[in-house]
Protein backbone atom coordinates (compact mmCIF):
# COMPACT_ATOMS: atom_id res chain seq x y z
CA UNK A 1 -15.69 0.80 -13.82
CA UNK A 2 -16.85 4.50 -15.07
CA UNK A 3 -13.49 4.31 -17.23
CA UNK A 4 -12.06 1.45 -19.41
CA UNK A 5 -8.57 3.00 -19.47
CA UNK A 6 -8.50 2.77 -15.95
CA UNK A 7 -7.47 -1.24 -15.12
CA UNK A 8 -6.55 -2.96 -12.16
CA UNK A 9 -3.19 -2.62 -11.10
CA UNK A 10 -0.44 -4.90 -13.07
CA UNK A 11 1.74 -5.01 -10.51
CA UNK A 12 0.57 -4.79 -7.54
CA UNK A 13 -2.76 -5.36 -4.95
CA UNK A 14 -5.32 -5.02 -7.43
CA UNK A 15 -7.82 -4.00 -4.64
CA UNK A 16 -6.18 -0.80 -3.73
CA UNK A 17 -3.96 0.16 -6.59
CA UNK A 18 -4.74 0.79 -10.32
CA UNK A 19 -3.17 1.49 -13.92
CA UNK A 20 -4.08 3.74 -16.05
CA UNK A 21 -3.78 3.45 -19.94
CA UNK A 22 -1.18 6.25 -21.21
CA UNK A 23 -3.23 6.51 -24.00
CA UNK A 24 -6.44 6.18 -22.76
CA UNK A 25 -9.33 9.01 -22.46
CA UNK A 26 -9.37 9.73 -18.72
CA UNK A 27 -9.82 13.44 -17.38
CA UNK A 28 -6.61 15.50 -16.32
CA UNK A 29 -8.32 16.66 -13.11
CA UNK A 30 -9.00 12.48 -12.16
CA UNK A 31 -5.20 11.51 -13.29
CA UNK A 32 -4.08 14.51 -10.78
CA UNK A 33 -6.63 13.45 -7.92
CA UNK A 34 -5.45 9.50 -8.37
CA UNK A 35 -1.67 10.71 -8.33
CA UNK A 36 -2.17 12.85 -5.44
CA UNK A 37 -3.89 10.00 -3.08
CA UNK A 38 -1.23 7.25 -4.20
CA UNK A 39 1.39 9.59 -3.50
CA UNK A 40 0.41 10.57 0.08
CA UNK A 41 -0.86 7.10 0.54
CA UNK A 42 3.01 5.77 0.01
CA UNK A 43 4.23 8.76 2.03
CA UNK A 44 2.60 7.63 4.39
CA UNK A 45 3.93 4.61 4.80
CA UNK A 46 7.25 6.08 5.07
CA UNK A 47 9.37 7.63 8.43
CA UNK A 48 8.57 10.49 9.26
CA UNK A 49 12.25 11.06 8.88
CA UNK A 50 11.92 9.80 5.43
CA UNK A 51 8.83 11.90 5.21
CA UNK A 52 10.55 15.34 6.05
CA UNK A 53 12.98 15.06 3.70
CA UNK A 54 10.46 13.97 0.77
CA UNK A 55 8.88 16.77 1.40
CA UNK A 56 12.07 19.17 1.91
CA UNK A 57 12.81 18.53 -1.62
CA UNK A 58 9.59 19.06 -2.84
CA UNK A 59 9.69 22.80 -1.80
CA UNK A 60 13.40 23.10 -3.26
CA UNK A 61 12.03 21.97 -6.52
CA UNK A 62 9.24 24.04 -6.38
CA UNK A 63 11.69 26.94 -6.29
């Protein structure tokens, strides 16, 4: 509600996900923050098999 360009999401539960306007006016640091908690939040949900290896290739790009 503080941010127009932030909408329910399309696809998905619109209680727990959102979209975000590409062109809207929302702050960098929020974008990061919302990326950050939907990304662990569907890592989560994964094996931890899965999980390891997500994360394994997250430090190789890193490099």
């Amino acid at each position: 509600r503080q941010y127009e360009d932030i909408i329910p999401g399309y696809y998905m539960n619109k209680v727990h996900w959102n979209s975000v306007k590409a062109e809207g006016n929302v702050p960098d640091a929020l974008l990061r923050e919302m990326l950050e908690k939907s990304y662990r939040l569907v890592l989560g949900s994964f094996s931890k098999k899965k999980q390891r290896a997500l994360l394994e290739g997250e430090k190789k790009d890193a490099i």
